[in-house]
C-alpha atoms as a PDB file:
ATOM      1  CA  UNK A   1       0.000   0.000   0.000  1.00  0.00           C
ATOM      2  CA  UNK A   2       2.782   2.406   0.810  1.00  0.00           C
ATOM      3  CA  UNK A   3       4.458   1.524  -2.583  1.00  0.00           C
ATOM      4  CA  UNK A   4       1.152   2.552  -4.441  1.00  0.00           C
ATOM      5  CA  UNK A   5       1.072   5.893  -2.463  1.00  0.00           C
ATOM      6  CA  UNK A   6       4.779   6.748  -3.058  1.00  0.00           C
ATOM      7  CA  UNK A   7       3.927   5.730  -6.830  1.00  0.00           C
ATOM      8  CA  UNK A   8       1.425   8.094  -6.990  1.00  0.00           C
ATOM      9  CA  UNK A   9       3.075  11.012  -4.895  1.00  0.00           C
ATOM     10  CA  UNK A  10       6.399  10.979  -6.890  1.00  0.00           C
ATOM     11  CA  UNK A  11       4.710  12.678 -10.007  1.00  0.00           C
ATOM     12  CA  UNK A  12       3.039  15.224  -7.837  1.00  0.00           C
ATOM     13  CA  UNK A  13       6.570  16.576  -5.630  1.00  0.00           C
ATOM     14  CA  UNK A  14       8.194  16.550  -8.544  1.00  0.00           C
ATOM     15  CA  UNK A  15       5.963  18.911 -10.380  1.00  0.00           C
ATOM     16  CA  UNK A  16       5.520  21.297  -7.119  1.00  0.00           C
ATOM     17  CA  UNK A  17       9.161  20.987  -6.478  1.00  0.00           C
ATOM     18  CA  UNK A  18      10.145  22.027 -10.337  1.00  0.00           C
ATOM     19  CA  UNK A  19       7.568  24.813  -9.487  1.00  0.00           C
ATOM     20  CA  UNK A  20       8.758  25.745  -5.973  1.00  0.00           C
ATOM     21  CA  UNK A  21      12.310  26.079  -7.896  1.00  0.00           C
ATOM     22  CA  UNK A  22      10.883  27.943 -11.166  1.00  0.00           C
ATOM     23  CA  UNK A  23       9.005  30.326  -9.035  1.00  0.00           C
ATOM     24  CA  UNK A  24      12.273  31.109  -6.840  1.00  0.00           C
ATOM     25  CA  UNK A  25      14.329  31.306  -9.870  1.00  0.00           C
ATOM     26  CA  UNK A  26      11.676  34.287 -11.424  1.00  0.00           C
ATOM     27  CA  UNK A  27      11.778  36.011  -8.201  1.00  0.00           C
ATOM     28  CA  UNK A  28      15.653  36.072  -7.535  1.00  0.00           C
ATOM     29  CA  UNK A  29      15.839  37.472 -11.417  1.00  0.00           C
ATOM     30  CA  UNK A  30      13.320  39.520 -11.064  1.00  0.00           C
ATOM     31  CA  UNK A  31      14.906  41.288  -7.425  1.00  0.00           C
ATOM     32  CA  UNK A  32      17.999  41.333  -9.162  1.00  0.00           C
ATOM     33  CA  UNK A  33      16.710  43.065 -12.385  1.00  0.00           C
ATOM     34  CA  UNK A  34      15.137  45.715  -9.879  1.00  0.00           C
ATOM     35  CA  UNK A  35      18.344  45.962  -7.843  1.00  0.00           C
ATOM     36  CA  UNK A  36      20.324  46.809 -10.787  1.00  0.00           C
ATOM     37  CA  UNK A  37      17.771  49.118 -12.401  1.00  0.00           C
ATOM     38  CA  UNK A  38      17.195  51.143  -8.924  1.00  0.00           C
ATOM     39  CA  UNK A  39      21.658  51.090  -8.905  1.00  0.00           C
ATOM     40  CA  UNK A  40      21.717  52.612 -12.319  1.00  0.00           C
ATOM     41  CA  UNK A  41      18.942  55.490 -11.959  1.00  0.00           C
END
């Protein structure tokens, strides 16, 4: 039974995981686009 859950939760933290690290990604980019920006005005 364990197996079958495991089976079935392995799909689902990979996609929140690859979206957990996507999102993290776009936000450090995006702060550092900002802090560059606000540096250069």
């Amino acid at each position: 039974m364990s197996l079958v859950w495991l089976e079935a939760a392995l799909p689902l933290g990979i996609i929140a995981g690859m979206l957990c690290v996507m999102g993290n990604a776009q936000y450090y980019i995006h702060r550092a686009a900002h802090g560059t920006a606000q540096a250069y005005r």
